[in-house]
C-alpha atoms as a PDB file:
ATOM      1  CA  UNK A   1       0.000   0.000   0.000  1.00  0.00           C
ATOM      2  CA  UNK A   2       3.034   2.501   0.637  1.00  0.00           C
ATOM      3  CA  UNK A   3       4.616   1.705  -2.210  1.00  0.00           C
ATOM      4  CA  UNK A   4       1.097   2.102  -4.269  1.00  0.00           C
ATOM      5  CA  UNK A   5       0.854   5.911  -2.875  1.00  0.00           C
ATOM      6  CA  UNK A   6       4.348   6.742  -3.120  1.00  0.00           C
ATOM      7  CA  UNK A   7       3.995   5.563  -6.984  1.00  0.00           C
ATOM      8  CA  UNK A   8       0.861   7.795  -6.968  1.00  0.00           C
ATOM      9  CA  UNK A   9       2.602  10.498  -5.470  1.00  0.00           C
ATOM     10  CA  UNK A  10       5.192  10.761  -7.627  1.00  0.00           C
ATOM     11  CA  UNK A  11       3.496  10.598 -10.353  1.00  0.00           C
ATOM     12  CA  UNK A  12       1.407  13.908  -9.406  1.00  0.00           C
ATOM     13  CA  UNK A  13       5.067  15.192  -8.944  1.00  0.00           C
ATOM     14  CA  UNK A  14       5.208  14.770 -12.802  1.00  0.00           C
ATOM     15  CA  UNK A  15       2.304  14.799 -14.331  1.00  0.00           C
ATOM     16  CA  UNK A  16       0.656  11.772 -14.433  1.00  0.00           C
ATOM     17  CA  UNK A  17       0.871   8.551 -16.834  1.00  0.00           C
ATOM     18  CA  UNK A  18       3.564   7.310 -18.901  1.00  0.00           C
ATOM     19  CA  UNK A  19       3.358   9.680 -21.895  1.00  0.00           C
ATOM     20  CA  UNK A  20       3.998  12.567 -19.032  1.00  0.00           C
ATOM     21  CA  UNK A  21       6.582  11.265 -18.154  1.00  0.00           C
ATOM     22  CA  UNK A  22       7.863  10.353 -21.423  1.00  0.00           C
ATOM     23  CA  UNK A  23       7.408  14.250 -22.203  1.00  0.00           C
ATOM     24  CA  UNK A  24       9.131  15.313 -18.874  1.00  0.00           C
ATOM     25  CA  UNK A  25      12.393  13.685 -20.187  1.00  0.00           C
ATOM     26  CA  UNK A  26      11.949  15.553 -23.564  1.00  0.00           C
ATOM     27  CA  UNK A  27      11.994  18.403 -21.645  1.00  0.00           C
ATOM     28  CA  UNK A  28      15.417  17.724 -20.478  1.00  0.00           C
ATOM     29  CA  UNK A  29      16.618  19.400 -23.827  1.00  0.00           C
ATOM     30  CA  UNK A  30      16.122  23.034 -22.371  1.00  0.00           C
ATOM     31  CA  UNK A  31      18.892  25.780 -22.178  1.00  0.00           C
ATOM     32  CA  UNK A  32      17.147  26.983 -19.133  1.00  0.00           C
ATOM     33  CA  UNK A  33      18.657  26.083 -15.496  1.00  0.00           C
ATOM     34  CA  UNK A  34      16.284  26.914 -13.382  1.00  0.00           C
ATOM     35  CA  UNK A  35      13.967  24.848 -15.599  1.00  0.00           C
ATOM     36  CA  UNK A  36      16.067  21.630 -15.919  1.00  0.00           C
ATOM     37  CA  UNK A  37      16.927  21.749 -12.023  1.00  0.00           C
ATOM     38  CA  UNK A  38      12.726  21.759 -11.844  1.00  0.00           C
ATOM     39  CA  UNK A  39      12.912  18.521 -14.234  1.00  0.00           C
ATOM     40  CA  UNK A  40      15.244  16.933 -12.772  1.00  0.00           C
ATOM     41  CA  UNK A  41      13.526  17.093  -9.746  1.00  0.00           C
ATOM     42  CA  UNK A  42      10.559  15.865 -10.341  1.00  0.00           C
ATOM     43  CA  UNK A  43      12.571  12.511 -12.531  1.00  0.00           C
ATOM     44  CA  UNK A  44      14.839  11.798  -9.548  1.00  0.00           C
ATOM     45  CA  UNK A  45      11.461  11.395  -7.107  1.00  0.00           C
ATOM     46  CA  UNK A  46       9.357   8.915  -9.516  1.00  0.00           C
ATOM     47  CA  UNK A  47      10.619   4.818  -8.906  1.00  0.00           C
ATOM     48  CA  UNK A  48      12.419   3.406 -11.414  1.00  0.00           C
ATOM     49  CA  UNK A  49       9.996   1.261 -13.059  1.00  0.00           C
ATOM     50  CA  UNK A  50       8.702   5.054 -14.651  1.00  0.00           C
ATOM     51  CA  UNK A  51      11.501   6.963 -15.172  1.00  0.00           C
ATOM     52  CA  UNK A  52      14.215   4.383 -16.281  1.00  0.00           C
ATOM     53  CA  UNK A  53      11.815   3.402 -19.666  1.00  0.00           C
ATOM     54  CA  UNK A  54      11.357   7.130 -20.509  1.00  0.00           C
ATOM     55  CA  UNK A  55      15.050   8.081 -19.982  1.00  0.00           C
ATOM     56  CA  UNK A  56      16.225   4.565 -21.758  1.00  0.00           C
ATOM     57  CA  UNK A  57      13.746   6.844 -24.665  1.00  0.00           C
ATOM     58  CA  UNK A  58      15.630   9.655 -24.005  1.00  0.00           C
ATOM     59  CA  UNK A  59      18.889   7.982 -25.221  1.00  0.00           C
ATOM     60  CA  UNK A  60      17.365   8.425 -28.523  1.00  0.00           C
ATOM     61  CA  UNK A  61      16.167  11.839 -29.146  1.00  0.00           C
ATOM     62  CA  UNK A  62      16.514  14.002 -31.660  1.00  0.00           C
ATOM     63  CA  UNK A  63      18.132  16.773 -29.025  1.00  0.00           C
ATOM     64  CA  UNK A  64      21.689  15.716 -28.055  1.00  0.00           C
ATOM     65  CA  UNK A  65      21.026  17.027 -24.920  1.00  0.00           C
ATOM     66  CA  UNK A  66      18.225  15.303 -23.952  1.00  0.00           C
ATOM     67  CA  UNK A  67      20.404  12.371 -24.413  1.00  0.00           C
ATOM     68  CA  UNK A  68      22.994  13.799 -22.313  1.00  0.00           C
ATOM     69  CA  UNK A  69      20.645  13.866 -19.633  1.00  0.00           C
ATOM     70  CA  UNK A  70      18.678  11.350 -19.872  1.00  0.00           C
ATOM     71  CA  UNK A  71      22.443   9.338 -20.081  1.00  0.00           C
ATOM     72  CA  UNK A  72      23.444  11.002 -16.799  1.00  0.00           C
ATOM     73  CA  UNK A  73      20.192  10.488 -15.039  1.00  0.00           C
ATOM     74  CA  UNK A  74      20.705   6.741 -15.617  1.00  0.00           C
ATOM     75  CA  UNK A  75      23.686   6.318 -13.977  1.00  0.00           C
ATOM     76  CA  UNK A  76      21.980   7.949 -11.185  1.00  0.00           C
ATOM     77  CA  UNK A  77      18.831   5.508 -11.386  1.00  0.00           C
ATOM     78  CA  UNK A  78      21.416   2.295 -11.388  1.00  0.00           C
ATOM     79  CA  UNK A  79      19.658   1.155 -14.394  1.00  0.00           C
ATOM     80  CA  UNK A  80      21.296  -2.203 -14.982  1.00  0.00           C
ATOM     81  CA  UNK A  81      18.374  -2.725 -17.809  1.00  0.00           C
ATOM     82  CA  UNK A  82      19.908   0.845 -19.495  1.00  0.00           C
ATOM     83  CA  UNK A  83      22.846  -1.189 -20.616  1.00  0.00           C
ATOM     84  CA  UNK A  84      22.418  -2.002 -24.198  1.00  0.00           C
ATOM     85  CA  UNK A  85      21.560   1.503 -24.648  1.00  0.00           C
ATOM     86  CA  UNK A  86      24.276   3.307 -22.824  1.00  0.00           C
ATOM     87  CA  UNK A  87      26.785   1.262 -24.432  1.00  0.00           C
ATOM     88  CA  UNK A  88      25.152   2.249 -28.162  1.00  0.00           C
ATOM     89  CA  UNK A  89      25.281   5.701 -26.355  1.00  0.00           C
ATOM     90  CA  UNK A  90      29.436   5.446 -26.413  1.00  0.00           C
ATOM     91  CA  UNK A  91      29.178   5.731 -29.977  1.00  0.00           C
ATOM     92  CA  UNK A  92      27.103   8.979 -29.944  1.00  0.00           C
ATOM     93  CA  UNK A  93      28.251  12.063 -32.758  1.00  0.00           C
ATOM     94  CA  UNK A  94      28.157  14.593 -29.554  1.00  0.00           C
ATOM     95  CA  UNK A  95      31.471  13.967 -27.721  1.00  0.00           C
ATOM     96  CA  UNK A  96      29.131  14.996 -24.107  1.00  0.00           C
ATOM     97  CA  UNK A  97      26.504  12.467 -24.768  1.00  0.00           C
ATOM     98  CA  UNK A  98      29.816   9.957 -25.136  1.00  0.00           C
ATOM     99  CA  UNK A  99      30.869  11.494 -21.753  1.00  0.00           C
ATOM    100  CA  UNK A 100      27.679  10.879 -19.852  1.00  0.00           C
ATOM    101  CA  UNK A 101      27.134   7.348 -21.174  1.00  0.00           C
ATOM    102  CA  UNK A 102      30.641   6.302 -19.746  1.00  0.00           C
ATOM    103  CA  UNK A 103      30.231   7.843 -16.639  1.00  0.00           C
ATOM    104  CA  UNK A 104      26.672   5.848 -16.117  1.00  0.00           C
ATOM    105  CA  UNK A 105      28.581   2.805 -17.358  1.00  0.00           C
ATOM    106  CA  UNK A 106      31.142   3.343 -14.906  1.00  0.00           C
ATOM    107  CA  UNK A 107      28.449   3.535 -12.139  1.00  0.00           C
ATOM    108  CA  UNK A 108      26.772   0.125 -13.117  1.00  0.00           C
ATOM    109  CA  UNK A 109      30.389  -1.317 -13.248  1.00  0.00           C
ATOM    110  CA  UNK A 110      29.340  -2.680 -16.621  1.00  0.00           C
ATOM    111  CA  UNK A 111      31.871  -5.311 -17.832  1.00  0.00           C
ATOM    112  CA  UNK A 112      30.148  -5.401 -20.717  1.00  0.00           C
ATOM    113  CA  UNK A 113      31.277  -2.021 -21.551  1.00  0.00           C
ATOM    114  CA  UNK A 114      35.139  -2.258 -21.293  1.00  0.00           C
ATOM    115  CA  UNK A 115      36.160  -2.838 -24.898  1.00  0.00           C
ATOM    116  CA  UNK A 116      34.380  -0.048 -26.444  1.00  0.00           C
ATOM    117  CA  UNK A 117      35.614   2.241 -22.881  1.00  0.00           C
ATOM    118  CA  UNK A 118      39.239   1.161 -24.314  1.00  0.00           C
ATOM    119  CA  UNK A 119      38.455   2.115 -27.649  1.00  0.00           C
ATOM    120  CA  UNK A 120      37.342   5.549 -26.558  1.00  0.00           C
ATOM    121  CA  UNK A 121      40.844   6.075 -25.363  1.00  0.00           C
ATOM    122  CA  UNK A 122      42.303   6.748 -28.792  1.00  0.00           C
ATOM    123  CA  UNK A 123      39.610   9.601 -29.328  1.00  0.00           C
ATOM    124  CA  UNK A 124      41.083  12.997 -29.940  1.00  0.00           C
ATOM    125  CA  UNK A 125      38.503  14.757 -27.806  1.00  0.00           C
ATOM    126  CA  UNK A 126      40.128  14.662 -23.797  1.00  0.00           C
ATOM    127  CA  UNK A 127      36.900  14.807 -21.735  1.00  0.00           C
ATOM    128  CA  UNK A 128      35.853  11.549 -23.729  1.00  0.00           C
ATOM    129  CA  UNK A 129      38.894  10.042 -22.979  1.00  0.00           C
ATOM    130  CA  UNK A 130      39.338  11.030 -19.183  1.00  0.00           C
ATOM    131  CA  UNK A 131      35.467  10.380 -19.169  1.00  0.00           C
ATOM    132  CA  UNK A 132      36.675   6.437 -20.289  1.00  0.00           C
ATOM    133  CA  UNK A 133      39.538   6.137 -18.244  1.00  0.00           C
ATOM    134  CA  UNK A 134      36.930   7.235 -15.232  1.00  0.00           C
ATOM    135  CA  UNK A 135      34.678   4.083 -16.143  1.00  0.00           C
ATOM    136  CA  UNK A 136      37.517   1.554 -16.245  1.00  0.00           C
ATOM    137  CA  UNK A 137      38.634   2.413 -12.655  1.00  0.00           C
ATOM    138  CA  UNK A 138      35.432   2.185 -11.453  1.00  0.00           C
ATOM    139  CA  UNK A 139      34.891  -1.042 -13.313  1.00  0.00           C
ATOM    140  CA  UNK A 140      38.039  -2.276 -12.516  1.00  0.00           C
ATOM    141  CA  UNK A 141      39.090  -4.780 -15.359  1.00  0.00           C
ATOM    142  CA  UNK A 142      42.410  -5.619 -15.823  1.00  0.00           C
ATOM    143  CA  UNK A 143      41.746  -5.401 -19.753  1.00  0.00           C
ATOM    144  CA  UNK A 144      42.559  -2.059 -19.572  1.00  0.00           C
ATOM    145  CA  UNK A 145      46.067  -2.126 -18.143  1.00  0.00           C
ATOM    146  CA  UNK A 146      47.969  -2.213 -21.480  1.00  0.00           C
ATOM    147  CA  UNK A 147      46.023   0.914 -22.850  1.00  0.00           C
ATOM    148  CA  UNK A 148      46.091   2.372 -19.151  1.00  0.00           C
ATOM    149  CA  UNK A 149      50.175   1.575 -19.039  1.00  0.00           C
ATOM    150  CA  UNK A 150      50.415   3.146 -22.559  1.00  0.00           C
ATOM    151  CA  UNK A 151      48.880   6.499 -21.695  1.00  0.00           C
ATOM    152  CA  UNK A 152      50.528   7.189 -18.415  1.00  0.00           C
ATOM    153  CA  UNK A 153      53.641   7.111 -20.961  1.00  0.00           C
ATOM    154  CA  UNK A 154      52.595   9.943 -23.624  1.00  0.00           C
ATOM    155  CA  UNK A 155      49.569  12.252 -24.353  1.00  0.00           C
ATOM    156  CA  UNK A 156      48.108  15.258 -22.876  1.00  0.00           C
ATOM    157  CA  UNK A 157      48.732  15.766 -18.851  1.00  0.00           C
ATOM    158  CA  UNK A 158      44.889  15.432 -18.236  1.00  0.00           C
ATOM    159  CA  UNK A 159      44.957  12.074 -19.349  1.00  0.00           C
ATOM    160  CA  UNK A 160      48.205  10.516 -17.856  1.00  0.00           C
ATOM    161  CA  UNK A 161      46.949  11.735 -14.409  1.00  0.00           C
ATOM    162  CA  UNK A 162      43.517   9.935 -15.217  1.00  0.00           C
ATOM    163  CA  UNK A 163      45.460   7.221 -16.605  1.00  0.00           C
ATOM    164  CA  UNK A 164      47.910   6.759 -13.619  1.00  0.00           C
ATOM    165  CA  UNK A 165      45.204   7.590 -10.869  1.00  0.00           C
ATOM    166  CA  UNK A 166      43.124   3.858 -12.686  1.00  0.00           C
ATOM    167  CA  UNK A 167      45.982   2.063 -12.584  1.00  0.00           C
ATOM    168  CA  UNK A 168      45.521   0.384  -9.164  1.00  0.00           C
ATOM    169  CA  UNK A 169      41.819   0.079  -9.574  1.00  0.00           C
ATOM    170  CA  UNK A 170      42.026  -1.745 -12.219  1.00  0.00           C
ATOM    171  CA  UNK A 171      45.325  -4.118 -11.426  1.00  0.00           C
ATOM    172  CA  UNK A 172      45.119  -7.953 -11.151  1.00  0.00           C
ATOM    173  CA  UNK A 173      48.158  -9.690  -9.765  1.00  0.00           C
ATOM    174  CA  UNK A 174      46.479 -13.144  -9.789  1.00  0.00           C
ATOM    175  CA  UNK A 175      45.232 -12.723 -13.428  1.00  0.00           C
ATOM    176  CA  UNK A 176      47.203  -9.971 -14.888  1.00  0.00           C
ATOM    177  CA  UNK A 177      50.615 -10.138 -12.536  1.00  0.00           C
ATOM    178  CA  UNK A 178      53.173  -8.924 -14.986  1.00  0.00           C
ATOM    179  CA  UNK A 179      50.969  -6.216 -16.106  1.00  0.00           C
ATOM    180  CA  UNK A 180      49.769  -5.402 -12.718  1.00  0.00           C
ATOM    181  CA  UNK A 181      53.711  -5.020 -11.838  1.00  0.00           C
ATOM    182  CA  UNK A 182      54.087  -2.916 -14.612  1.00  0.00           C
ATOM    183  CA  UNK A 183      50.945  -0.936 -13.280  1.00  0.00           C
ATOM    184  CA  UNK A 184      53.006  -0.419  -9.475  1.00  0.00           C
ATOM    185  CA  UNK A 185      56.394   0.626 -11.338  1.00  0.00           C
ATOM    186  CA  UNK A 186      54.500   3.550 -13.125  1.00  0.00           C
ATOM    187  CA  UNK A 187      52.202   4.565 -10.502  1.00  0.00           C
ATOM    188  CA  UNK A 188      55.762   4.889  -7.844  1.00  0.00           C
ATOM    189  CA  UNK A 189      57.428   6.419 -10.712  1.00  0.00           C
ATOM    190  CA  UNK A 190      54.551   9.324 -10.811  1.00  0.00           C
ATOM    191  CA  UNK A 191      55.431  10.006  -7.397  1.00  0.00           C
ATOM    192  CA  UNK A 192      58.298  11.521  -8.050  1.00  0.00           C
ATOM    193  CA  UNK A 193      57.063  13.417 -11.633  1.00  0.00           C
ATOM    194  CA  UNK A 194      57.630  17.745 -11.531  1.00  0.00           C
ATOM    195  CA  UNK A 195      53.501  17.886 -11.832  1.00  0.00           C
ATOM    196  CA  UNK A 196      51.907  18.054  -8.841  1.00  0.00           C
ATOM    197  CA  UNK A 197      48.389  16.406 -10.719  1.00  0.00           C
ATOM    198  CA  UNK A 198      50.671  13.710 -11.734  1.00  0.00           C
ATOM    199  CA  UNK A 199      51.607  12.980  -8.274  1.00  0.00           C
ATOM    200  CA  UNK A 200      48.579  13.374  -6.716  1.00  0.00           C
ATOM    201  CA  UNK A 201      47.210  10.411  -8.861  1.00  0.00           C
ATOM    202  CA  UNK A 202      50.107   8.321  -8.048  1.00  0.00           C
ATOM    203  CA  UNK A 203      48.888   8.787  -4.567  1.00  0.00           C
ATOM    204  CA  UNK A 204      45.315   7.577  -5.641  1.00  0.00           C
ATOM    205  CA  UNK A 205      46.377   4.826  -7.744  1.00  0.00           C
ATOM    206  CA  UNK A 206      48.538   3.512  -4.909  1.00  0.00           C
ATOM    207  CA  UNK A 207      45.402   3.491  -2.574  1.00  0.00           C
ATOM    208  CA  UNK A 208      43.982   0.741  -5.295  1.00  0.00           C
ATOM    209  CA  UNK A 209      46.992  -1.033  -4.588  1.00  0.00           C
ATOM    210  CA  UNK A 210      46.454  -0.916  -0.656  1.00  0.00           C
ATOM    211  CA  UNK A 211      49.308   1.218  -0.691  1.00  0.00           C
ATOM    212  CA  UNK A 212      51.814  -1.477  -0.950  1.00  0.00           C
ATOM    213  CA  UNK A 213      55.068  -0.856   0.776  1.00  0.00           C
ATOM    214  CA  UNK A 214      54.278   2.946   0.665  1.00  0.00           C
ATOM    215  CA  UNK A 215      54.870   4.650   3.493  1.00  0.00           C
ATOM    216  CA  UNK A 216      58.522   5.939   3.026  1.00  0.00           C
ATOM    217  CA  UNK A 217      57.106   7.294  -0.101  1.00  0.00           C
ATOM    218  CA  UNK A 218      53.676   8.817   2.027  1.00  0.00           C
ATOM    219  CA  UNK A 219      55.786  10.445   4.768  1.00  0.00           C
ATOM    220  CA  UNK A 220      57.559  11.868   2.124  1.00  0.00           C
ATOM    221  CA  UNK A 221      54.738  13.341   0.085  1.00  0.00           C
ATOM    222  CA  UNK A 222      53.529  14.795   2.920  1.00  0.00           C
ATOM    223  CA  UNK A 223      56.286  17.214   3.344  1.00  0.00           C
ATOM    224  CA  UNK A 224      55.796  18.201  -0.251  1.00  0.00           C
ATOM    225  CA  UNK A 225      56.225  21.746  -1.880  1.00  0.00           C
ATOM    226  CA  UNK A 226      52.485  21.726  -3.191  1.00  0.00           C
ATOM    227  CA  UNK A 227      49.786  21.433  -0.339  1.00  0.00           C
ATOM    228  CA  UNK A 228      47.617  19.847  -2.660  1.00  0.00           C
ATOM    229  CA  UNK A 229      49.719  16.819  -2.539  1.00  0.00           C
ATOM    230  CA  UNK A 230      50.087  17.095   1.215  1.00  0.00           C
ATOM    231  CA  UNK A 231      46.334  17.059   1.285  1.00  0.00           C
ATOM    232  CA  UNK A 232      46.116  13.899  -0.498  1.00  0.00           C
ATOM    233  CA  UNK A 233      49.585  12.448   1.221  1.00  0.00           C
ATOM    234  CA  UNK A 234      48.414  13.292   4.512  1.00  0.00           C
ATOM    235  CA  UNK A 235      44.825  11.570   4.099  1.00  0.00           C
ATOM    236  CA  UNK A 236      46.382   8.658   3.002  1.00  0.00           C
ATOM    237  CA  UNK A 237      48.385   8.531   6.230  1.00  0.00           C
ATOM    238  CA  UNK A 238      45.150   8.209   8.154  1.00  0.00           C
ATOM    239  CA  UNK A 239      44.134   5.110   5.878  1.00  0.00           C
ATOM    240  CA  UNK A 240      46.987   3.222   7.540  1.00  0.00           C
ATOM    241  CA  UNK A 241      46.116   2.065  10.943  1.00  0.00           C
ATOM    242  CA  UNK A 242      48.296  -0.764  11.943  1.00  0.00           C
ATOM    243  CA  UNK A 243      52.129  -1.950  11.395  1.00  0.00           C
ATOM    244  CA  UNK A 244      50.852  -4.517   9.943  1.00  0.00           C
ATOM    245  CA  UNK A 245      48.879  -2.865   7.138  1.00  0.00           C
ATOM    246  CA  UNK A 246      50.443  -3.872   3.323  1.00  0.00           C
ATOM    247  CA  UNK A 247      51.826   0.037   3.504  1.00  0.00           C
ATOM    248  CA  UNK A 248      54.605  -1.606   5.592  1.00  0.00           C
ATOM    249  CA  UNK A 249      55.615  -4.140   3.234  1.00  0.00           C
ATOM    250  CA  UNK A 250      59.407  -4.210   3.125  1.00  0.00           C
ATOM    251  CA  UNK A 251      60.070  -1.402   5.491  1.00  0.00           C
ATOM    252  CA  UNK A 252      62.470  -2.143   7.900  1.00  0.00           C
ATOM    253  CA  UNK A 253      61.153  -0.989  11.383  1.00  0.00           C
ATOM    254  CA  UNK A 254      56.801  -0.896  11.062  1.00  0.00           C
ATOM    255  CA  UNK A 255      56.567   1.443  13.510  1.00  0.00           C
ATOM    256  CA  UNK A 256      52.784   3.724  13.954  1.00  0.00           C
ATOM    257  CA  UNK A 257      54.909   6.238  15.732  1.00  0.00           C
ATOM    258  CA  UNK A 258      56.178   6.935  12.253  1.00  0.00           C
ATOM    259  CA  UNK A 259      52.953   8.528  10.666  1.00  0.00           C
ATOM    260  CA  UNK A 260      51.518   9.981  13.943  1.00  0.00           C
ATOM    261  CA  UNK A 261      54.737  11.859  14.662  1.00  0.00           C
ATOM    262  CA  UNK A 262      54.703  13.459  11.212  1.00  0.00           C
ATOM    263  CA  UNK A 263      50.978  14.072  11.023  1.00  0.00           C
ATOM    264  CA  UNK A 264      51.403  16.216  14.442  1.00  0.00           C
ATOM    265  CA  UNK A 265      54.198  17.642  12.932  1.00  0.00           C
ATOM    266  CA  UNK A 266      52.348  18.655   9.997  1.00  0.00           C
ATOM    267  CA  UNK A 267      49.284  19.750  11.603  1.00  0.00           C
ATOM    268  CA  UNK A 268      51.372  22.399  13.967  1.00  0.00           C
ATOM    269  CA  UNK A 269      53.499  23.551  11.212  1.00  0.00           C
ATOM    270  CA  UNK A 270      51.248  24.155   8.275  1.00  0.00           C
ATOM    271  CA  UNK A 271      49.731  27.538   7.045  1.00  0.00           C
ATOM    272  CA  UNK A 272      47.308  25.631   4.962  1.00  0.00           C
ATOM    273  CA  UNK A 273      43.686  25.156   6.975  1.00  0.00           C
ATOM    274  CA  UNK A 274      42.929  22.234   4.830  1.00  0.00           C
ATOM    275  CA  UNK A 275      46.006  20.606   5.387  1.00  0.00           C
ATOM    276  CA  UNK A 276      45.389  21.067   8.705  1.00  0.00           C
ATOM    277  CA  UNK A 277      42.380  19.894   9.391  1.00  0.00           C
ATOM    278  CA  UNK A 278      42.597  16.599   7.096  1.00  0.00           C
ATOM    279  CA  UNK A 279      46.237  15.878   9.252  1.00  0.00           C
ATOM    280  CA  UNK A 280      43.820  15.926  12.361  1.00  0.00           C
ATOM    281  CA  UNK A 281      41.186  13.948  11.029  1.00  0.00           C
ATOM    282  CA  UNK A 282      43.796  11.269  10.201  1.00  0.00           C
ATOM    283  CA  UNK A 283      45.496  11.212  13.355  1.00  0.00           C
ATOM    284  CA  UNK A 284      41.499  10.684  14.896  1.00  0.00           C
ATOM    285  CA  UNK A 285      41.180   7.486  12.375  1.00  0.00           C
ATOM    286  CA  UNK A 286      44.502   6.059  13.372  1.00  0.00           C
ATOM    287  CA  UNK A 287      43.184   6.402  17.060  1.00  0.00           C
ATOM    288  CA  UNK A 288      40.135   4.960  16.622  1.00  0.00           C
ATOM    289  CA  UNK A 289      41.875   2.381  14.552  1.00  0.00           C
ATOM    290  CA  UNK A 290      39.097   2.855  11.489  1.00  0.00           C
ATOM    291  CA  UNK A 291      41.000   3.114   8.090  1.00  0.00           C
END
């Protein structure tokens, strides 16, 4: 019976009936903000058994950016059934439409999707490929890690830090080991690269990799020039709540003393607020022995 009046309710929200709805998501096309923020509204309150159809009908309109949306809203929905769709939706002629469908793809963790997400990566337009590289970490298929280990290599910054920052998502070292190896020697070698984006994702890539014997190479980030990558560094630090977490793998004293030392160090020498504040919240995870 709740479920009966929610359904009812929501559809009032709407309209009512499928062919409202189906002209809701039309509507999606609009240049106005204040009018698709009303639209969206009103789609992300109905159930999925009334929205997902008329979105999945979206996909095909005339107006690319009713696609767009109706591509982004799916993600949101979890539409597993969306699939087919979103996937056709990677080979869209408007490069956001392309964007949308593999970030919805990367949502559902479609496997489904991974070839076509690799072929995307040899697309001149960056969003689309970023947008790819995006999907494949959250997916996490090891499929990817010759195209992943091949961009972290060469082509525009954007993309090697996307690149880099998937690489431990997506490594394998029971199905993929050599790659996966491969995957660790570029992701410790972007530690140490002049861009501070570049290092940054080596930090997140190393989290996919449970930040395998990383600590020397933590406490040292956190002392970086950039507080960006002290922000990150410094966060990871707080992930680490034991000596005998994997961070500690090969280090010759595992000692907790280590990290709390240098994030009370940190947090009573920085300028930086942010810094700051994310050293204390680490040192209150490592306490609480939550990471």
């Amino acid at each position: 019976m709740h479920r009966l009046l929610l359904i009812s309710l929501c559809l009032a929200c709407a309209g009512c009936g499928s062919s409202e709805v189906d002209e809701l998501v039309m509507r999606l096309k609009t240049r106005d903000a204040a009018e698709l923020r009303e639209i969206r509204s009103k789609l992300v309150r109905l159930p999925n058994a009334i929205a997902v159809p008329a979105l999945r009908k979206g996909l095909h309109a005339d107006k690319w950016r009713t696609r767009y949306m109706s591509a982004q809203l799916l993600g949101r929905f979890q539409a597993q059934e969306a699939i087919p769709e979103l996937l056709a939706a990677l080979h869209d002629s408007i490069g956001g439409v392309r964007v949308q469908a593999a970030g919805a793809l990367g949502r559902l963790q479609a496997q489904g999707a991974v070839p076509t997400l690799i072929d995307l990566l040899d697309e001149d337009a960056e969003v689309v490929q970023i947008a790819a590289l995006e999907a494949l970490g959250a997916i996490g298929s090891s499929q990817a890690l010759p195209a992943l280990c091949r961009l972290t290599q060469s082509g525009p910054l954007g993309v090697r830090g996307a690149a880099i920052s998937v690489l431990g998502p997506c490594h394998d070292f029971e199905g993929a080991p050599v790659l996966s190896a491969k995957a660790l020697q570029y992701t410790r070698q972007a530690l140490d690269d002049v861009f501070i984006r570049i290092r940054i994702a080596g930090i997140v890539s190393l989290r996919g990799f449970s930040y395998q014997g990383a600590v020397a190479d933590l406490l040292r980030l956190a002392q970086d020039a950039s507080p960006e990558v002290q922000h990150v560094a410094v966060q990871s630090l707080g992930e680490i709540t034991s000596s005998r977490h994997a961070a500690w793998q090969d280090h010759p004293g595992p000692d907790m003393s280590l990290i709390t030392s240098a994030l009370d160090s940190i947090r009573t020498a920085t300028d930086n607020a942010a810094v700051r504040e994310r050293a204390l919240q680490s040192l209150a995870k490592i306490a609480a022995g939550t990471g």
